[in-house]
Every structure is written in C-alpha cells, then in structure tokens.
Protein backbone atom coordinates (compact mmCIF):
# COMPACT_ATOMS: atom_id res chain seq x y z
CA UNK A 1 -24.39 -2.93 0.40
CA UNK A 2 -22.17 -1.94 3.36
CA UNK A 3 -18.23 -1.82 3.39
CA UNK A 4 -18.35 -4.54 5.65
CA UNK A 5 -20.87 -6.31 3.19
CA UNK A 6 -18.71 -7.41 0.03
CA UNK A 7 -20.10 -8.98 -2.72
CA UNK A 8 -17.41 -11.91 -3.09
CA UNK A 9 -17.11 -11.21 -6.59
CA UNK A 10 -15.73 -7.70 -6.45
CA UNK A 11 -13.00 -9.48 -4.00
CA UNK A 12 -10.96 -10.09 -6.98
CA UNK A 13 -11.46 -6.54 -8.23
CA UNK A 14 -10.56 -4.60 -5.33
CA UNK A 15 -7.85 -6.08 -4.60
CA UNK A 16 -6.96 -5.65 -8.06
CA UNK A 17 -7.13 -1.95 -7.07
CA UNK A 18 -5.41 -2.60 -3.63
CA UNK A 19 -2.36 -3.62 -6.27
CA UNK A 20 -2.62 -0.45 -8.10
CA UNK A 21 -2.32 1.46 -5.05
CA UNK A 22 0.80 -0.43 -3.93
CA UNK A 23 2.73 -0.06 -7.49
CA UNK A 24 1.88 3.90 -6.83
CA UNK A 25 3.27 3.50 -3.51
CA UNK A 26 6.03 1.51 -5.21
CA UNK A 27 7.31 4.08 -7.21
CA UNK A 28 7.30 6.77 -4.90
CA UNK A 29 9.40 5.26 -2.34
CA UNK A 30 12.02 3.66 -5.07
CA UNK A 31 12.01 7.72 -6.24
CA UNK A 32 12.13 8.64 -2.75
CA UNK A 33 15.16 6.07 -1.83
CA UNK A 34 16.93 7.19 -4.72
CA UNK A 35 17.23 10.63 -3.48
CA UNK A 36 17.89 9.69 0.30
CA UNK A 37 20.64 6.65 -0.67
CA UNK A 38 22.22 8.58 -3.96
CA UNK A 39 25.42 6.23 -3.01
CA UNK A 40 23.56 2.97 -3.54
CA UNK A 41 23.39 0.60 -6.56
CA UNK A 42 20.23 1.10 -9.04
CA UNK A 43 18.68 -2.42 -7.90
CA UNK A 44 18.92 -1.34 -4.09
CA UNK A 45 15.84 0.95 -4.82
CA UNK A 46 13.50 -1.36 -6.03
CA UNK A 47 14.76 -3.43 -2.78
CA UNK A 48 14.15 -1.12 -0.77
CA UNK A 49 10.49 -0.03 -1.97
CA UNK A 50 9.69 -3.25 -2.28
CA UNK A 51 10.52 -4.41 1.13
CA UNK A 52 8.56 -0.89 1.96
CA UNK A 53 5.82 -1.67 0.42
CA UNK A 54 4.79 -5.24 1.81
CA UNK A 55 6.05 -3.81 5.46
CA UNK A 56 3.11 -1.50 5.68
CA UNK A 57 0.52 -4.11 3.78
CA UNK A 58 1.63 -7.03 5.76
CA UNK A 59 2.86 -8.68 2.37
CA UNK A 60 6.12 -10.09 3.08
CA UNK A 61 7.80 -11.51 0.01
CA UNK A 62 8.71 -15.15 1.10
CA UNK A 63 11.62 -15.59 -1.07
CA UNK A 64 14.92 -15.92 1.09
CA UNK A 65 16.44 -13.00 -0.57
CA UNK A 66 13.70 -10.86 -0.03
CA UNK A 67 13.07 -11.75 3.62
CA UNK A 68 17.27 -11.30 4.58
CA UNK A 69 17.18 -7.84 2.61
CA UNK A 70 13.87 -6.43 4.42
CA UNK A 71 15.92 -7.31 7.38
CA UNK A 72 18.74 -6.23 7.08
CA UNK A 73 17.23 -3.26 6.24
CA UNK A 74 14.83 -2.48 8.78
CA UNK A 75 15.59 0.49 10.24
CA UNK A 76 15.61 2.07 6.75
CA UNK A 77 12.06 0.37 5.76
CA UNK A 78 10.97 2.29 9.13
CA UNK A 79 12.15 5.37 8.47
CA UNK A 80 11.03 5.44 4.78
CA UNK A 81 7.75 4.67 6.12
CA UNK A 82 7.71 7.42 9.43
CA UNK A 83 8.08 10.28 6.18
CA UNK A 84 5.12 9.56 4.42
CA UNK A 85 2.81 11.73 6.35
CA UNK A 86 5.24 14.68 5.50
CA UNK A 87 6.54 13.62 2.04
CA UNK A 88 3.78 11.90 0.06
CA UNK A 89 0.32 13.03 1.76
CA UNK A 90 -1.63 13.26 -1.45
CA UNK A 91 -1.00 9.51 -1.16
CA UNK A 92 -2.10 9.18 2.46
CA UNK A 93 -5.90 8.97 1.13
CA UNK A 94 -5.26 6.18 -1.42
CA UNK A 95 -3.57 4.17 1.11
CA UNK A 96 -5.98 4.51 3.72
CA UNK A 97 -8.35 3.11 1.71
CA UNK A 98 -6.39 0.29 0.33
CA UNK A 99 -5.41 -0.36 3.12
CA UNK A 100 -8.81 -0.43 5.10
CA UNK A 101 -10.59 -2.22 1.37
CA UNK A 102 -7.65 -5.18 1.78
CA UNK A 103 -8.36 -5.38 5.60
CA UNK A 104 -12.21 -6.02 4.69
CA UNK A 105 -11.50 -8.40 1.55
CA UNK A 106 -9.34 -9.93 4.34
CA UNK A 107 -12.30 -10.33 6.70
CA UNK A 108 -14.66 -11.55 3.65
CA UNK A 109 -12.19 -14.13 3.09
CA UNK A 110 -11.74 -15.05 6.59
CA UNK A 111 -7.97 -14.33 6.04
CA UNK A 112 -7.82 -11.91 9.03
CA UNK A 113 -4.45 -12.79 10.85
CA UNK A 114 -3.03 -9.81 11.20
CA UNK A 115 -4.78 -7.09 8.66
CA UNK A 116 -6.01 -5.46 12.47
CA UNK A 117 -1.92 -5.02 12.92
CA UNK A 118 -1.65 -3.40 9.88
CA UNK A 119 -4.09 -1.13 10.29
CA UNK A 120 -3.15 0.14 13.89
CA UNK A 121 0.58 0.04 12.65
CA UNK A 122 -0.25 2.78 9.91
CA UNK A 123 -2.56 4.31 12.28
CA UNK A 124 1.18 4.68 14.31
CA UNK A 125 2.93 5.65 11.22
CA UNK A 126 0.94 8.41 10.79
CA UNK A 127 -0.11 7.51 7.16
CA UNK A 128 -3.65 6.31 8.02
CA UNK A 129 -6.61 8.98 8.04
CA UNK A 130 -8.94 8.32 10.95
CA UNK A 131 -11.22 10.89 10.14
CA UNK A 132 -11.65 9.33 6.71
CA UNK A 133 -15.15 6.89 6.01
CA UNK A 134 -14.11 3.60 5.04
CA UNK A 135 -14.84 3.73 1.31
CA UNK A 136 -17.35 1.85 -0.54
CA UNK A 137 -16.33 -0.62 -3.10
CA UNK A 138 -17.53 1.91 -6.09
CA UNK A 139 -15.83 4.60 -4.16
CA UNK A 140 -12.55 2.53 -4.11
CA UNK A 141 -12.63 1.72 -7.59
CA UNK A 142 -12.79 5.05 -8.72
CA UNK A 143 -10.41 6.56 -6.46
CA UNK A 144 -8.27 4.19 -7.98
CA UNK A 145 -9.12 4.50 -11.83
CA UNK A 146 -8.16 8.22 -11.00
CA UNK A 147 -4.86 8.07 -9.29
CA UNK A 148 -4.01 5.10 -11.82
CA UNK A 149 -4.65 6.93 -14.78
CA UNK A 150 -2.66 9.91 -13.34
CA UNK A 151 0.22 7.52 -12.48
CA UNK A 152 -0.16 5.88 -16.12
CA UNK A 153 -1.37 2.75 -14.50
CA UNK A 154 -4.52 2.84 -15.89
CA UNK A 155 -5.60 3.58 -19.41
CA UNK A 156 -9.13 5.37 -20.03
CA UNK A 157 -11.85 2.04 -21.04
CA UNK A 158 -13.11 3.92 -24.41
C-alpha cells in the first residue's frame, strides 16, 4: 500500500491519530500563550490554542463564539503560529505528518477543499518539513503511539 493508497478503514484511525497530534499541539500553545499573555484570564489560553490549532489544520470551530474570538484574534493566532519552527521543533515532525496523513484521508474521502492550502500555508509558516517522506499509515500510527504516550495521551495496550 502507498500513502496515497488508504485502506478506507484505517481513515477512522488516522485521523484518530491526526487528533492526538492536535491535543499535543493544543497544549503547547495554551502553555506557550500563557507565558507570552501572563496578563490574560485563564480561559483566554485555551481560546487562543484552540483558535491556533484549527488555523493551521483548516478546522475552524463553527460556533459564533469561536469564529468572533479567532478573529478578533488574528494577528496573535499568526504570530503564535510564525514561532513554532523556533519554539516547538521536536513537534515540527508530528505535525508534518498529521498534517500531510489528514490531507490524504482528505483526498480518500474526496473532502479536498482546501487541505492543498493548508499544506502550502505551513509550508509558509515554516512548521512543515519538506525534506520529510510522507509517512505511511503504520509509520503514522506509531509516531503517534510514541509522542502520545510521552504526552500521557496514550496509555501502553498491555
């Protein structure tokens, strides 16, 4: 099997791991906002990340609330984003790949509106790795089980 060549049941399953990846990412940039905005209110962070974290995946929460806070805070979103080449690159690999395994469950799924954005966008960040192979779904899911279980996210099957 190819990376382009999904089986359409491991869909559910990677992007299962795509989710794992994005709580990671999650709590990094809530940790990350709370030592940048010191002067804001506890729920701001979690805002903030969130809003961060469905910027660079393309997953805008719909909610009204949601949508008027990621816009109002857009410049901050940005920036949060621009320094995580410099601030979290041991996550720059796990993110590539999510990234790059969401764009192809996209494509399986003919859901593609927009996953090329993405891509190119975090390309422009600086967060995606060119140079990286785009990761097999085995390859995925054990990059994954790894960071997850050093994150806590994942508990050892045994």
């Amino acid at each position: 099997m190819t990376s382009e060549q999904i089986d359409r049941d491991f869909i559910p399953a990677l992007r299962e791991g795509v989710e794992i990846v994005k709580m990671i990412f999650f709590m990094k940039i809530r940790d990350k906002a709370e030592a940048t905005y010191p002067e804001e209110d506890k729920g701001y962070y979690g805002m903030l990340a969130g809003a961060t974290v469905n910027h660079l995946f393309g997953t805008p929460n719909p909610e009204q609330r949601f949508m008027d806070f990621a816009k109002e805070n857009h410049e901050r979103v940005i920036s949060m984003l621009q320094d995580v080449p410099a601030d979290m690159e041991s996550l720059r690999i796990p993110l590539t790949d999510a990234l790059r395994i969401q764009f192809l469950c996209d494509h399986q799924e003919g859901l593609e509106d927009g996953s090329g954005e993405i891509l190119k966008q975090a390309k422009e960040l600086g967060i995606l790795l060119e140079d990286r192979a785009v990761p097999l779904p085995k390859q995925f899911m054990n990059l994954v089980y790894t960071v997850g279980k050093a994150y806590g996210l994942v508990k050892d099957q045994g």
